[in-house]
N, C-alpha and C. Protein backbone atom coordinates (compact mmCIF):
# COMPACT_ATOMS: atom_id res chain seq x y z
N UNK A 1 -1.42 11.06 43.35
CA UNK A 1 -0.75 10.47 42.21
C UNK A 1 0.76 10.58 42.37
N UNK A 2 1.44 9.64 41.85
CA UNK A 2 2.81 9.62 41.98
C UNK A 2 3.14 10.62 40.98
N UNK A 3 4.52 10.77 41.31
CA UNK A 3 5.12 12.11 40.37
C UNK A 3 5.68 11.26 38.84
N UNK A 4 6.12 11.99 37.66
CA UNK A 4 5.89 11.78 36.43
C UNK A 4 7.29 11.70 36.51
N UNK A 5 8.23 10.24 36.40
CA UNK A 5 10.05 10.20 36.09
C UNK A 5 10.93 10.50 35.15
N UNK A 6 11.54 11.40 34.99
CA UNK A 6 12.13 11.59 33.82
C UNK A 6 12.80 9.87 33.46
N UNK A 7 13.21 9.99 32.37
CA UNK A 7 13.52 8.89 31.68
C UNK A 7 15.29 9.39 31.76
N UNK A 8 15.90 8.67 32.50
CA UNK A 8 17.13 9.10 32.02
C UNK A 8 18.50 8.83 30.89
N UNK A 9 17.60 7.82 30.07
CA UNK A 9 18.81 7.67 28.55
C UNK A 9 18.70 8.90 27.99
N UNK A 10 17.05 9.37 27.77
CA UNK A 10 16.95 10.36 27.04
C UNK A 10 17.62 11.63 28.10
N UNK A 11 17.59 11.54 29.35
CA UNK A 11 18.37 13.03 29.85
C UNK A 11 19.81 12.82 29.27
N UNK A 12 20.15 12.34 28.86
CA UNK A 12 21.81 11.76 28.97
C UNK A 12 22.38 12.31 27.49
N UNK A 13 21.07 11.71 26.56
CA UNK A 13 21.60 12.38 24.83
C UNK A 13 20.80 13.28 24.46
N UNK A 14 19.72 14.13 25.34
CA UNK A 14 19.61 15.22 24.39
C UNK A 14 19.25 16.30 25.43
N UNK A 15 19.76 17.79 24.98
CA UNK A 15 19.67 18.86 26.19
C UNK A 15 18.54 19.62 25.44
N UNK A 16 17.76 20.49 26.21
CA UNK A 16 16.38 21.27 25.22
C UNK A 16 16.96 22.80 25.86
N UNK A 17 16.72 23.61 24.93
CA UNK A 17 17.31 24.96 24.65
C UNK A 17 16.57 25.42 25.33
N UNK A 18 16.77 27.05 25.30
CA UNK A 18 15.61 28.16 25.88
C UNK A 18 14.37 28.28 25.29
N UNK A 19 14.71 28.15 24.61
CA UNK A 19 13.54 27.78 23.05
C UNK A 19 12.65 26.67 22.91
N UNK A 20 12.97 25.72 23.65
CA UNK A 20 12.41 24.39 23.58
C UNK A 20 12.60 23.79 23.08
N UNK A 21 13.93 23.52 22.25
CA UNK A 21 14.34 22.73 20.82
C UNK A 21 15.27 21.65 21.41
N UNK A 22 15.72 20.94 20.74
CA UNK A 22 15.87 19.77 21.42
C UNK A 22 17.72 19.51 20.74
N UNK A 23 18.76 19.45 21.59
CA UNK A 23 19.76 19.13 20.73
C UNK A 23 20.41 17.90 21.04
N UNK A 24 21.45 17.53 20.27
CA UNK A 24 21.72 16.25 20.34
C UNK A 24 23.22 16.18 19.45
N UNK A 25 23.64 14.95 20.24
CA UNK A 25 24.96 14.95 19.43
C UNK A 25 24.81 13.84 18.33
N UNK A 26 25.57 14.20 16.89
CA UNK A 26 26.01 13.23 16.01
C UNK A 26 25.91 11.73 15.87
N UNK A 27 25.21 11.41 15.32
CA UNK A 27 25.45 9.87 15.43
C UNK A 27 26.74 9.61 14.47
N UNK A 28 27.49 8.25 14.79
CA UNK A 28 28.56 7.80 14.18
C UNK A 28 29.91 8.23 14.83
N UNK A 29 29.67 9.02 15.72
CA UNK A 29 31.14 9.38 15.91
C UNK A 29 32.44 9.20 17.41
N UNK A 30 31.28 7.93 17.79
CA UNK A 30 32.42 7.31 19.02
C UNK A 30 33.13 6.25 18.69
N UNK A 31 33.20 5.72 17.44
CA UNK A 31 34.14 4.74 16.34
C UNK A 31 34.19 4.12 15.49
N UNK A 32 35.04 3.84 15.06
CA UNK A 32 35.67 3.20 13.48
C UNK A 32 35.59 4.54 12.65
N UNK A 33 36.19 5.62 13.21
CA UNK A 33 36.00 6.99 12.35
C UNK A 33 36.88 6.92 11.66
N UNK A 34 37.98 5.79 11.37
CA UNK A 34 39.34 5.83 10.12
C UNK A 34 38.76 5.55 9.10
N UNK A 35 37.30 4.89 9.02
CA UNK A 35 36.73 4.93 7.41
C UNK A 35 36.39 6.33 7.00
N UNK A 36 35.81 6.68 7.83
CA UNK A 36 35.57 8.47 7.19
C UNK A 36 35.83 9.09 6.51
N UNK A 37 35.81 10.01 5.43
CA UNK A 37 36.69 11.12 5.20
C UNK A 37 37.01 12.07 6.01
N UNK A 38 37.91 12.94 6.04
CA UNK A 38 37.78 13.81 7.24
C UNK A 38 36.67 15.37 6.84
N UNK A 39 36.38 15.27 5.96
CA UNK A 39 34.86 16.04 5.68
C UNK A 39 34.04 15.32 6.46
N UNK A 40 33.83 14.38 5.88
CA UNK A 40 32.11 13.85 7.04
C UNK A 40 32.93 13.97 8.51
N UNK A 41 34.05 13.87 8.76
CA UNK A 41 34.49 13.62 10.31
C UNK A 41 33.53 15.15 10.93
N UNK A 42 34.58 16.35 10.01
CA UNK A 42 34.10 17.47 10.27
C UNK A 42 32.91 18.10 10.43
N UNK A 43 32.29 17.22 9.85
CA UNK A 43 30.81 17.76 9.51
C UNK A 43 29.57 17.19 10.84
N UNK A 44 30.17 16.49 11.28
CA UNK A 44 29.62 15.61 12.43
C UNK A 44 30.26 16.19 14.14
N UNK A 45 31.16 16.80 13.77
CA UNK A 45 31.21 17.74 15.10
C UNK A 45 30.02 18.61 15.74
N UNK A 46 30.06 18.79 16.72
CA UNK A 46 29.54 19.78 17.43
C UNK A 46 28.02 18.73 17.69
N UNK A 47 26.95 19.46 17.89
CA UNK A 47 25.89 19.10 18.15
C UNK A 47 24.82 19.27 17.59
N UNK A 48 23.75 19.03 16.85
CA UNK A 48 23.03 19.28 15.80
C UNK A 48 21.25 19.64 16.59
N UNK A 49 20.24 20.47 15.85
CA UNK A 49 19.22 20.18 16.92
C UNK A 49 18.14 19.15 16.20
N UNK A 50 17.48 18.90 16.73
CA UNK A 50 16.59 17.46 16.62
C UNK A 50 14.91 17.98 15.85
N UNK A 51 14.84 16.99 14.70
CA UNK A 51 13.57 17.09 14.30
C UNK A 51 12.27 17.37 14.90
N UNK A 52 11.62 18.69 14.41
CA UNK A 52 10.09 18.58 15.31
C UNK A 52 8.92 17.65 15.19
N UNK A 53 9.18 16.79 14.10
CA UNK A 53 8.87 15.62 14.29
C UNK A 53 8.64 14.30 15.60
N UNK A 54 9.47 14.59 16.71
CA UNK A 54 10.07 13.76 17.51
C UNK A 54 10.18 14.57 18.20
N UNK A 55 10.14 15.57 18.18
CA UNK A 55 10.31 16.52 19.68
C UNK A 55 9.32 16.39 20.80
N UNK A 56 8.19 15.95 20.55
CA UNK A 56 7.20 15.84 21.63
C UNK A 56 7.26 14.74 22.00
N UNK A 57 8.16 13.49 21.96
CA UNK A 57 8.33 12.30 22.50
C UNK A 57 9.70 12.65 23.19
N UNK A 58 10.38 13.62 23.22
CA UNK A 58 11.76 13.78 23.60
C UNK A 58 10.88 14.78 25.41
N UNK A 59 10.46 15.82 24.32
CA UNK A 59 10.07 16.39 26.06
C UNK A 59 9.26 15.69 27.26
N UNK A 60 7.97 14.68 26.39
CA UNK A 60 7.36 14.30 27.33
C UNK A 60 8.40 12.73 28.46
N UNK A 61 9.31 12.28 27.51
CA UNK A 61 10.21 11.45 28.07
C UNK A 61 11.28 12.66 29.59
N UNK A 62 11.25 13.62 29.00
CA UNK A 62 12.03 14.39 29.89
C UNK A 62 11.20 15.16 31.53
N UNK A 63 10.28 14.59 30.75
CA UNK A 63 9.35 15.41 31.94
C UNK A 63 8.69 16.52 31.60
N UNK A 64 8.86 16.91 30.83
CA UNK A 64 8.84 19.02 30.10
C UNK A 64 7.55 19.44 29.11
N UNK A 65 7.05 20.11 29.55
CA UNK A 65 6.00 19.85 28.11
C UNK A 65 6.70 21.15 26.97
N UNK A 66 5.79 20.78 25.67
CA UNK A 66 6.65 21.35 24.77
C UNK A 66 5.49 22.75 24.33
N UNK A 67 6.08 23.98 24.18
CA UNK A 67 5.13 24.68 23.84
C UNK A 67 4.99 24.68 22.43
């Protein structure tokens, strides 16, 4: 059998922890951020982690299984 490809959009926007959790950056914030307030600007920094909802379509896209 051929080997199983990671998908690489999904390697690109989301990294999975030690933990297995899945993180991801912000949506909204590569432009038109002058509508913003600078609260939501702030609030959208950094990297947030991802619903377990959707986490088992994130690992199996990555290659990884999820425990």
């Amino acid at each position: 059998m051929p080997k199983m490809k990671t998908h690489k959009g999904t390697k690109k926007r989301f990294r999975l922890t030690a933990t297995g959790k899945a993180k991801h950056r912000c949506a909204g914030t590569s432009h038109l951020a002058t509508r913003m307030s600078s609260k939501r600007k702030r609030n959208l920094r950094g990297t947030r982690v991802l619903h377990d909802s959707v986490l088992h379509q994130i690992t199996a896209a990555l290659g990884k299984y999820s425990s």
